[in-house]
Protein backbone atom coordinates (compact mmCIF):
# COMPACT_ATOMS: atom_id res chain seq x y z
CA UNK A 1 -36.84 -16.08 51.03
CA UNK A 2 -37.64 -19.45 49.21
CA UNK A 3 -35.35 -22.34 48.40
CA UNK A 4 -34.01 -22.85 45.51
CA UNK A 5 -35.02 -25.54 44.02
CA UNK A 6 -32.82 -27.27 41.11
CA UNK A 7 -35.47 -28.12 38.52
CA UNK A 8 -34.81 -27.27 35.28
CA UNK A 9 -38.18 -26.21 33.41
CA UNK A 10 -35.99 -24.83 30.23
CA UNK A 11 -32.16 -24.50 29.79
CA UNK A 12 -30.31 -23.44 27.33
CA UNK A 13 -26.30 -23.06 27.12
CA UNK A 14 -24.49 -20.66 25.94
CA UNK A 15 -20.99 -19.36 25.08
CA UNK A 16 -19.58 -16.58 28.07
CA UNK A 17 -19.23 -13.55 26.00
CA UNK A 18 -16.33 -12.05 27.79
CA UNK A 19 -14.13 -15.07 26.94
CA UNK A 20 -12.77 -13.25 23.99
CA UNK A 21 -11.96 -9.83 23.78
CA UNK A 22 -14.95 -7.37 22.74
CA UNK A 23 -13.80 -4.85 20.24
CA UNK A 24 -14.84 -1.30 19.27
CA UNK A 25 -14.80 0.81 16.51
CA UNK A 26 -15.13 4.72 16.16
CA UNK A 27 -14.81 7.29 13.98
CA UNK A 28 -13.22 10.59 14.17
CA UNK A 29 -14.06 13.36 12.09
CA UNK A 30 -14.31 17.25 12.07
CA UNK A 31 -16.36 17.05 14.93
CA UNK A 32 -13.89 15.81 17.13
CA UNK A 33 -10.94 18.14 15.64
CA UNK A 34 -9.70 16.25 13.06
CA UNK A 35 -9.46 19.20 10.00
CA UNK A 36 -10.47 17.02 7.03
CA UNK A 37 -12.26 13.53 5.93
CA UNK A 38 -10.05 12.88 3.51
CA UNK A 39 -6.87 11.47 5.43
CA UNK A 40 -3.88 10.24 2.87
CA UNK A 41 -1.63 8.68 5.11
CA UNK A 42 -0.81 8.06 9.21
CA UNK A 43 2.32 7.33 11.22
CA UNK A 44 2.90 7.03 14.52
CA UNK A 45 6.56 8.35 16.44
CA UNK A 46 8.61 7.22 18.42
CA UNK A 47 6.60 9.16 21.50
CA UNK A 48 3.36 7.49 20.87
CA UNK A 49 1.89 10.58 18.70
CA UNK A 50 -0.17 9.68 15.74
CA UNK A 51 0.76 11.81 12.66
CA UNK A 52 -2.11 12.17 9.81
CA UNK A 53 -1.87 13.76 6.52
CA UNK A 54 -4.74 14.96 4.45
CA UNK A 55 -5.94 16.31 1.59
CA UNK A 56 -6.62 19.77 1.96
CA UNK A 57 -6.78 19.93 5.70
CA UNK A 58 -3.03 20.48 6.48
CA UNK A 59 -1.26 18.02 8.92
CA UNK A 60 -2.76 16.44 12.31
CA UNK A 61 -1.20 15.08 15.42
CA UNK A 62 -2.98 12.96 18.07
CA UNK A 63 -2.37 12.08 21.21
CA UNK A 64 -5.02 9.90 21.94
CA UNK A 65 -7.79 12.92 23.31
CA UNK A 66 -7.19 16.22 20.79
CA UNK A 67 -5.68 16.61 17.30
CA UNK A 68 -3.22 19.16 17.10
CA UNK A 69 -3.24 21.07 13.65
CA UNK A 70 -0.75 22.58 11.28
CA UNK A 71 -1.22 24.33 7.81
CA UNK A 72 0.64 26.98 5.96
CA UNK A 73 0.14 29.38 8.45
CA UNK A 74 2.50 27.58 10.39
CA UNK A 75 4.86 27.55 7.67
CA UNK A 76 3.74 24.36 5.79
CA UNK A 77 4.61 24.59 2.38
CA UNK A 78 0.98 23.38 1.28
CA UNK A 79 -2.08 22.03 3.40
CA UNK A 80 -2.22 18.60 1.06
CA UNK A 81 -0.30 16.01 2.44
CA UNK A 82 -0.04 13.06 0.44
CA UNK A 83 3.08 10.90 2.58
CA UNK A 84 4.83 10.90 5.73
CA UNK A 85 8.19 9.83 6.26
CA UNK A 86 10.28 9.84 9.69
CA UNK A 87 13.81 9.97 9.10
CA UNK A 88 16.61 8.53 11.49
CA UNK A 89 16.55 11.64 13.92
CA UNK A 90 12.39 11.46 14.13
CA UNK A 91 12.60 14.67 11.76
CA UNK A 92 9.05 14.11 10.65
CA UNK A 93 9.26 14.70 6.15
CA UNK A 94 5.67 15.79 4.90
CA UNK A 95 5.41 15.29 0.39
CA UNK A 96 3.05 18.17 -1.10
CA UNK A 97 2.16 18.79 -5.25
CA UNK A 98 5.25 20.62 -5.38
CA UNK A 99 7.82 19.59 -2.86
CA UNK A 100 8.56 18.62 0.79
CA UNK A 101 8.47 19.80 4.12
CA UNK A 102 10.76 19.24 6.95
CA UNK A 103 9.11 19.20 10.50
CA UNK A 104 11.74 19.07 13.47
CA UNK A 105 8.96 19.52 16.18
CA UNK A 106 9.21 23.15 16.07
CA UNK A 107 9.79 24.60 12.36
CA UNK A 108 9.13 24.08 8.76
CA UNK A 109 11.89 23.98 6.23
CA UNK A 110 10.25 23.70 2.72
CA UNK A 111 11.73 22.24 -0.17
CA UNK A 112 9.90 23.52 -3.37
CA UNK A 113 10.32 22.08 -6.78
CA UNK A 114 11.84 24.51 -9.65
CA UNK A 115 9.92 25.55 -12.42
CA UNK A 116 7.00 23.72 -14.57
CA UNK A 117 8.84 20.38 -13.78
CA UNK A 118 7.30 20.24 -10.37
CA UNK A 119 3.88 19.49 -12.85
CA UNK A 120 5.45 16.98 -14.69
CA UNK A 121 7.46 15.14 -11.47
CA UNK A 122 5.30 15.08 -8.79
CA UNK A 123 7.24 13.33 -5.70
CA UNK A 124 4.81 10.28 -4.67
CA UNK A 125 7.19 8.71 -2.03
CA UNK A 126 10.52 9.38 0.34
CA UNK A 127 12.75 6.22 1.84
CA UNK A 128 15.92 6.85 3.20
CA UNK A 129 18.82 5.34 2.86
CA UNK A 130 21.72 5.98 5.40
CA UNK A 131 21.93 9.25 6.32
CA UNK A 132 20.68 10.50 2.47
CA UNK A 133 16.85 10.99 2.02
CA UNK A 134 15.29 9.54 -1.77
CA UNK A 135 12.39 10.66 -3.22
CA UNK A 136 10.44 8.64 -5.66
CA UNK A 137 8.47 11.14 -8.30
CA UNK A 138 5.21 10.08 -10.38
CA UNK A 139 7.25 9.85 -13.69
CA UNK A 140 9.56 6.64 -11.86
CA UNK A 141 12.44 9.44 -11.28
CA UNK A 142 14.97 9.84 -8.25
CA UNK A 143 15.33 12.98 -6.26
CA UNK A 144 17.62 13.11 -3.48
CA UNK A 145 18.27 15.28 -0.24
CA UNK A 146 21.44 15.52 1.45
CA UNK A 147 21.79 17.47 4.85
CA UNK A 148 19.03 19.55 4.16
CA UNK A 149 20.21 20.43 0.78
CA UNK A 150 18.95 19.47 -2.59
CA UNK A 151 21.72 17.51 -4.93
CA UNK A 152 18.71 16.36 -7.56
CA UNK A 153 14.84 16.73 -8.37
CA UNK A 154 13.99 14.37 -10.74
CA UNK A 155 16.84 11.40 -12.15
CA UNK A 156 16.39 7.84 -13.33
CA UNK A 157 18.07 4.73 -12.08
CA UNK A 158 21.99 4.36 -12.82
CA UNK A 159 20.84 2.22 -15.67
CA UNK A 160 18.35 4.60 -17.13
CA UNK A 161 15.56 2.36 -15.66
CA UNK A 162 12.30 4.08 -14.41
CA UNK A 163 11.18 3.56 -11.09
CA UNK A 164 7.34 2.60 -10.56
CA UNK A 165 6.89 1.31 -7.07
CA UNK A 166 9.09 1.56 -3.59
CA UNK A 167 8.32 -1.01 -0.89
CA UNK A 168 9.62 -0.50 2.79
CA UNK A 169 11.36 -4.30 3.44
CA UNK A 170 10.98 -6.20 6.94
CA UNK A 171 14.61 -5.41 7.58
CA UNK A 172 14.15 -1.38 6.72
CA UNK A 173 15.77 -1.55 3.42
CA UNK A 174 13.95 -0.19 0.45
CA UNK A 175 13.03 -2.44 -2.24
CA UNK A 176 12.27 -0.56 -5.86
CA UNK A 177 10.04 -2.16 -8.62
CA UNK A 178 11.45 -1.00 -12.08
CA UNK A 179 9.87 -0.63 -15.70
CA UNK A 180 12.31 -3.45 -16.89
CA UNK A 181 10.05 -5.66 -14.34
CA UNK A 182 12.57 -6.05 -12.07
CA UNK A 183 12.97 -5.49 -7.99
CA UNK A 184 15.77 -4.07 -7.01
CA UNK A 185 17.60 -3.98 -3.17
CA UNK A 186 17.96 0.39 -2.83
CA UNK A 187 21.40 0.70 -0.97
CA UNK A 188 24.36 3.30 -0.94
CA UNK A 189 26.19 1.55 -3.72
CA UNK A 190 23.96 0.16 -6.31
CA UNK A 191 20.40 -1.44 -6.92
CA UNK A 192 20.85 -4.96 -7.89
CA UNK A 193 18.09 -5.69 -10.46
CA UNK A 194 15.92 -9.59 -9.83
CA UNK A 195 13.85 -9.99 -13.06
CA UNK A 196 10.47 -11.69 -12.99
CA UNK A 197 10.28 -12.06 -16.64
CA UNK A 198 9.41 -15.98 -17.30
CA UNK A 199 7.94 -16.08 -13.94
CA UNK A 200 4.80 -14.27 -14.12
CA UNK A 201 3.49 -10.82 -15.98
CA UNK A 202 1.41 -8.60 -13.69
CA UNK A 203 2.42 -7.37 -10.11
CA UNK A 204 -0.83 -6.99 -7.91
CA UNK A 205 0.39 -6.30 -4.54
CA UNK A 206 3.52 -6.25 -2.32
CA UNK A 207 3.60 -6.73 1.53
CA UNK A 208 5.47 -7.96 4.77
CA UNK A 209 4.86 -11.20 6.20
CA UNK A 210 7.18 -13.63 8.56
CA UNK A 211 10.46 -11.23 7.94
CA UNK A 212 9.73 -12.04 4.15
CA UNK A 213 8.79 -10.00 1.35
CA UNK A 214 5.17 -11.54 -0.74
CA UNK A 215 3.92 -10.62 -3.69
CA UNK A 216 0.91 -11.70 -5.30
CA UNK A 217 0.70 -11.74 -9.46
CA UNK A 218 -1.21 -13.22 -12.54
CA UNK A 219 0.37 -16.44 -11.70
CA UNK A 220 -0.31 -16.60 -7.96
CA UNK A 221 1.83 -15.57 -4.55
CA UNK A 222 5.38 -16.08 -4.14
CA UNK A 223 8.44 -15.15 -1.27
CA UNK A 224 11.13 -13.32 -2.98
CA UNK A 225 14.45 -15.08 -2.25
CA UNK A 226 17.44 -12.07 -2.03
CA UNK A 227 19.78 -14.50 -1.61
CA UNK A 228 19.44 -16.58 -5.02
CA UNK A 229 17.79 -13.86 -7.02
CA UNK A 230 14.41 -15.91 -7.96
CA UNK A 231 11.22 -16.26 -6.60
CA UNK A 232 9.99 -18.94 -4.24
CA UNK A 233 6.12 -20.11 -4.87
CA UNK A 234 4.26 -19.31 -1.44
CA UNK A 235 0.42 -19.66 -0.91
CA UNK A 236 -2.04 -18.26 1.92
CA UNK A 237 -5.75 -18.95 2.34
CA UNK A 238 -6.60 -15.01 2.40
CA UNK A 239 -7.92 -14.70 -1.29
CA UNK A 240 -8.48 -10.85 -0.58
CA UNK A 241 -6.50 -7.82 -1.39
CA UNK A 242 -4.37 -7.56 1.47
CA UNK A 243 -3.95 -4.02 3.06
CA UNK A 244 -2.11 -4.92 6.12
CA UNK A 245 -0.36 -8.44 7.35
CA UNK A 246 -0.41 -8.14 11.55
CA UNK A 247 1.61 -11.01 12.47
CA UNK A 248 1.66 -10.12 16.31
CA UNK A 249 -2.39 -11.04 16.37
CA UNK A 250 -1.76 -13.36 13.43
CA UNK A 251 -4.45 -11.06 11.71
CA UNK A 252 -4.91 -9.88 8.01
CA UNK A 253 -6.67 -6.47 7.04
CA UNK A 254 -8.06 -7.66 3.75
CA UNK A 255 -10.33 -5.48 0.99
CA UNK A 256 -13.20 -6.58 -1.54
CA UNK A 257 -13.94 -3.57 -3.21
CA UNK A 258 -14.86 -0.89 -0.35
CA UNK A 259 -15.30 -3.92 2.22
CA UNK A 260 -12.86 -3.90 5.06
CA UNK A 261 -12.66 -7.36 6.38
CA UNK A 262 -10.32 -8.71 9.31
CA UNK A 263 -9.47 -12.32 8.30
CA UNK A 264 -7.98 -14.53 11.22
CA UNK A 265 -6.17 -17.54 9.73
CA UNK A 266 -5.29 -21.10 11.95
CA UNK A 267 -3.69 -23.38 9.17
CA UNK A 268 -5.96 -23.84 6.33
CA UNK A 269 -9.24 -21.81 7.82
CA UNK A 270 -10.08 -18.45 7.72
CA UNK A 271 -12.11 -16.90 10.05
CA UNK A 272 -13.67 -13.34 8.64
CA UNK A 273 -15.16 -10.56 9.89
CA UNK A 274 -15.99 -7.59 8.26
CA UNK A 275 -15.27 -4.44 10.24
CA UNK A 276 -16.46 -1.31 7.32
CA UNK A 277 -18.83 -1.52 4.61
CA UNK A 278 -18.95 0.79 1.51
CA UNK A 279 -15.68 2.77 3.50
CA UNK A 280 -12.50 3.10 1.03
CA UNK A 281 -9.99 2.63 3.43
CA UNK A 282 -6.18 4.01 2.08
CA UNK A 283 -4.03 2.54 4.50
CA UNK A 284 -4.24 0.20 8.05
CA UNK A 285 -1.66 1.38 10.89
CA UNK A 286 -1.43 -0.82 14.25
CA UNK A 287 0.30 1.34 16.76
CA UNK A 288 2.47 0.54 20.07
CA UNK A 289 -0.83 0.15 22.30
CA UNK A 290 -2.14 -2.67 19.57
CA UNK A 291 -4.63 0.07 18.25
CA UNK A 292 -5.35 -0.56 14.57
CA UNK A 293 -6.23 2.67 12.69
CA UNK A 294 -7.74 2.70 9.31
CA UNK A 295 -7.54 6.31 7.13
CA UNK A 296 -10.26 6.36 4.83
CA UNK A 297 -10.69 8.66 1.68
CA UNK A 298 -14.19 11.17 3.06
CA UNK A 299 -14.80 9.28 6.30
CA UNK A 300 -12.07 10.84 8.62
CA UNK A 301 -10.06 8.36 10.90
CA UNK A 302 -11.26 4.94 12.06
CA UNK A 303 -9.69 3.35 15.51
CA UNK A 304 -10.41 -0.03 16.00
CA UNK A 305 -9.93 -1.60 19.51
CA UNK A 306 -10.34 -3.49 22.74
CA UNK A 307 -12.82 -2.20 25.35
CA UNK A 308 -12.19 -1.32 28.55
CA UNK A 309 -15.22 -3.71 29.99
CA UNK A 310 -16.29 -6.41 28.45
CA UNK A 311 -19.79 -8.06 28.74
CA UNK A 312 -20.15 -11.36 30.52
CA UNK A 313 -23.79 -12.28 29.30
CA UNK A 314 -25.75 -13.15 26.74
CA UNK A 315 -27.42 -9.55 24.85
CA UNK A 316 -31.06 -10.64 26.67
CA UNK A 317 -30.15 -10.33 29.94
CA UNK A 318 -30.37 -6.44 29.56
CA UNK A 319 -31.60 -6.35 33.77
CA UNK A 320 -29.09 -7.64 35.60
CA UNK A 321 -30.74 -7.88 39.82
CA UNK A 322 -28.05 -10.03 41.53
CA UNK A 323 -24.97 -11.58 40.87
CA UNK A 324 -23.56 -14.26 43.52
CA UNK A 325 -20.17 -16.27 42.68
CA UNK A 326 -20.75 -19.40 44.82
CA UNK A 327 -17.45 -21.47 46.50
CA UNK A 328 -17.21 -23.68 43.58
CA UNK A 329 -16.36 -20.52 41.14
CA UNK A 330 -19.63 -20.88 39.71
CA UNK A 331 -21.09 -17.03 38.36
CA UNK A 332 -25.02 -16.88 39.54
CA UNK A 333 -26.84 -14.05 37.62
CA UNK A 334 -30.18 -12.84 38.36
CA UNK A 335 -32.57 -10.88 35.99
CA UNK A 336 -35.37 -9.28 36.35
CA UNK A 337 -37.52 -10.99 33.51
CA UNK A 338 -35.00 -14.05 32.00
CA UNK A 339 -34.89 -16.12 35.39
CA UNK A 340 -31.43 -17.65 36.96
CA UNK A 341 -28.59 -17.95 34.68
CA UNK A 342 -25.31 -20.25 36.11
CA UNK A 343 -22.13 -19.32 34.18
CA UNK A 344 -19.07 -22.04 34.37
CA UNK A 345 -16.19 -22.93 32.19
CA UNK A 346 -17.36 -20.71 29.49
CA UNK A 347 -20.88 -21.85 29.48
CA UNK A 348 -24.29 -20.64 30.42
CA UNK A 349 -27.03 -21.91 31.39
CA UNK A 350 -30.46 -20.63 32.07
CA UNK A 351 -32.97 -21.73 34.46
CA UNK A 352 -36.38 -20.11 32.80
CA UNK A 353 -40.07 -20.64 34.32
CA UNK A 354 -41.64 -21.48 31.13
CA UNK A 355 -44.89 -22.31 33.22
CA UNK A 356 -45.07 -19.56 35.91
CA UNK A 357 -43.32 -16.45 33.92
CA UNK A 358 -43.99 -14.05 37.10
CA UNK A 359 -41.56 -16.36 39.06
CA UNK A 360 -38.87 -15.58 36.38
CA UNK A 361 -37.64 -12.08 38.21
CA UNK A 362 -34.34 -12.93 40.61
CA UNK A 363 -34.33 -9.90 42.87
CA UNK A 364 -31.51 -11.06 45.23
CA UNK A 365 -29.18 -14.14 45.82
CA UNK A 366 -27.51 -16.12 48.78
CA UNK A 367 -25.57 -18.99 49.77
CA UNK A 368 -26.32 -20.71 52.90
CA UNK A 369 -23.37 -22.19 55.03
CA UNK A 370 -23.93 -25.86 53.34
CA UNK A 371 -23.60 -24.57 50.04
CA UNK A 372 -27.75 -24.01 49.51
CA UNK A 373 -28.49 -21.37 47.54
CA UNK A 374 -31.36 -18.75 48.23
CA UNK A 375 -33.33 -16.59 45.59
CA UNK A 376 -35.59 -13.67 46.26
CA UNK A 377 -38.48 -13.29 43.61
């Protein structure tokens, strides 16, 4: 054993890497049971399962270890899935090409569109509203079930107004965009119409944010006030397409072409990080655990997370020999090759042998009764 002796022949300090949470991402594909690449849409019930639709593969459910599959065979009225929907009892609604099936957790009750119409109306989306379920069709039409029966396929608004776009509201209510450009509140009674004409001319996105409804346009973002009918002018520093608005981690899921990129906002900056490259990524889901899921058109499922362990030094100190904490809370690390590294306060430092390399490997350390530390080298 030789003392240690404080002398410093090259420090450097560094940031403690497990000050902030490390996080993962991985990728599930056929190879882990997950029956196509192509995923459309996920949800996750009120048990914690993760439901994914895709395009050709029939419907998934996860439980965090296996996928569980379903198709036609199970009485699926087609293996494309293009939405999910969970209705007030956790009935779980599936929308194919030609209609929509009704899973209750143990059977399939199919729905199919009549005739060549079922070409022509394609249903796109289903919101519910009380105890009725809507479906939105690719024309702008309404189609509505009622206690598992079908009162409609394919009607317009009560005005005669077309139907392009359905937005699920903070509050649950479902908020329609029209082809008179005009939102409208979807309730039992009516839909009350709020023009943007005079305000701006293009509608780029739609999406949750502070209990408030944003929409981004031609003419920049703005709140949409329910109350007085009009639109309030609003402005963030995320430039990006937005995909997803977490306001629990005070995080936005942002796109540039086939970029995913996490942008962390504190007032006016931005802090990015991109996450996927050249990755088309359909929709971002955060689940109960604080998982964030991305589906992904050909590259299966994404999860994106915290790991269990996080590391606690810098990537070069790949041989770890001893670690000592010493009665001041100060973390001693020994390598084999870097020398003595001291970590405190969120800071390292290392003590490096620029001279005499071969005294550089920290086999073992101790404290002595006074506070001393011992190395063996």
């Amino acid at each position: 054993m030789r003392f240690l002796c404080f002398i410093v022949f090259a420090w450097a300090c560094a940031p403690l890497y497990g000050q902030e949470s490390a996080w993962s991402v991985r990728n599930y594909s056929a190879i882990d049971g997950l029956p196509q690449s192509q995923v459309n849409m996920l949800l996750e019930d009120n048990n914690g399962y993760l439901w994914i639709g895709t395009h050709g593969g029939g419907l998934a459910r996860f439980d965090g270890r296996s996928f569980k599959v379903y198709t036609t065979l199970d009485g699926m009225l087609s293996n494309i899935v293009t939405h999910l929907k969970l209705d007030a009892r956790q009935d779980l609604w599936l929308v194919h090409p030609r209609g929509v099936s009704r899973f209750d957790g143990v059977r399939f009750t199919n729905f199919v569109q009549p005739g060549a119409a079922a070409n022509a109306h394609k249903v796109r989306r289903l919101f519910e509203v009380g105890d009725t379920l809507f479906m939105l069709s690719s024309p702008g039409h309404l189609g509505k079930i009622y206690n598992d029966s079908v009162y409609y396929w394919s009607k317009p608004l009560p005005d005669g107004k077309l139907a392009l776009y359905s937005h699920r509201m903070p509050d649950g209510r479902t908020l329609l965009y029209a082809n008179d450009s005009s939102f409208r509140l979807m309730n039992t009674a009516n839909q009350t119409p709020i023009s943007h004409k005079g305000t701006f001319s293009r509608l780029k996105e739609v999406f949750n944010l502070n209990q408030q409804v944003w929409i981004t346009t031609d003419k920049g973002r703005f709140t949409i006030d329910f109350e007085t009918g009009s639109f309030v002018p609003a402005s963030l520093p995320v430039q990006n397409y937005i995909l997803y608005s977490d306001t629990l981690n005070n995080v936005f899921w942002t796109r540039s072409l086939n970029t995913l990129i996490k942008a962390r906002v504190n007032g006016e900056k931005v802090y990015r990080d991109t996450v996927l490259r050249d990755i088309d990524v359909t929709q971002v889901l955060v689940d109960s655990e604080g998982n964030t899921w991305f589906a992904t058109h050909g590259r299966g499922l994404f999860k994106y997370y915290i790991q269990d362990f996080d590391r606690v030094t810098p990537e070069e100190l790949n041989v770890v020999m001893a670690v000592h904490r010493d009665r001041q809370g100060v973390l001693w690390v020994g390598s084999m090759t870097e020398g003595l590294w001291s970590f405190r306060e969120g800071k390292g430092r290392s003590y490096y042998n620029k001279a005499n390399v071969y005294r550089n490997a920290v086999n073992s350390i101790a404290e002595a009764p006074d506070g001393t530390l011992w190395r063996d080298h």
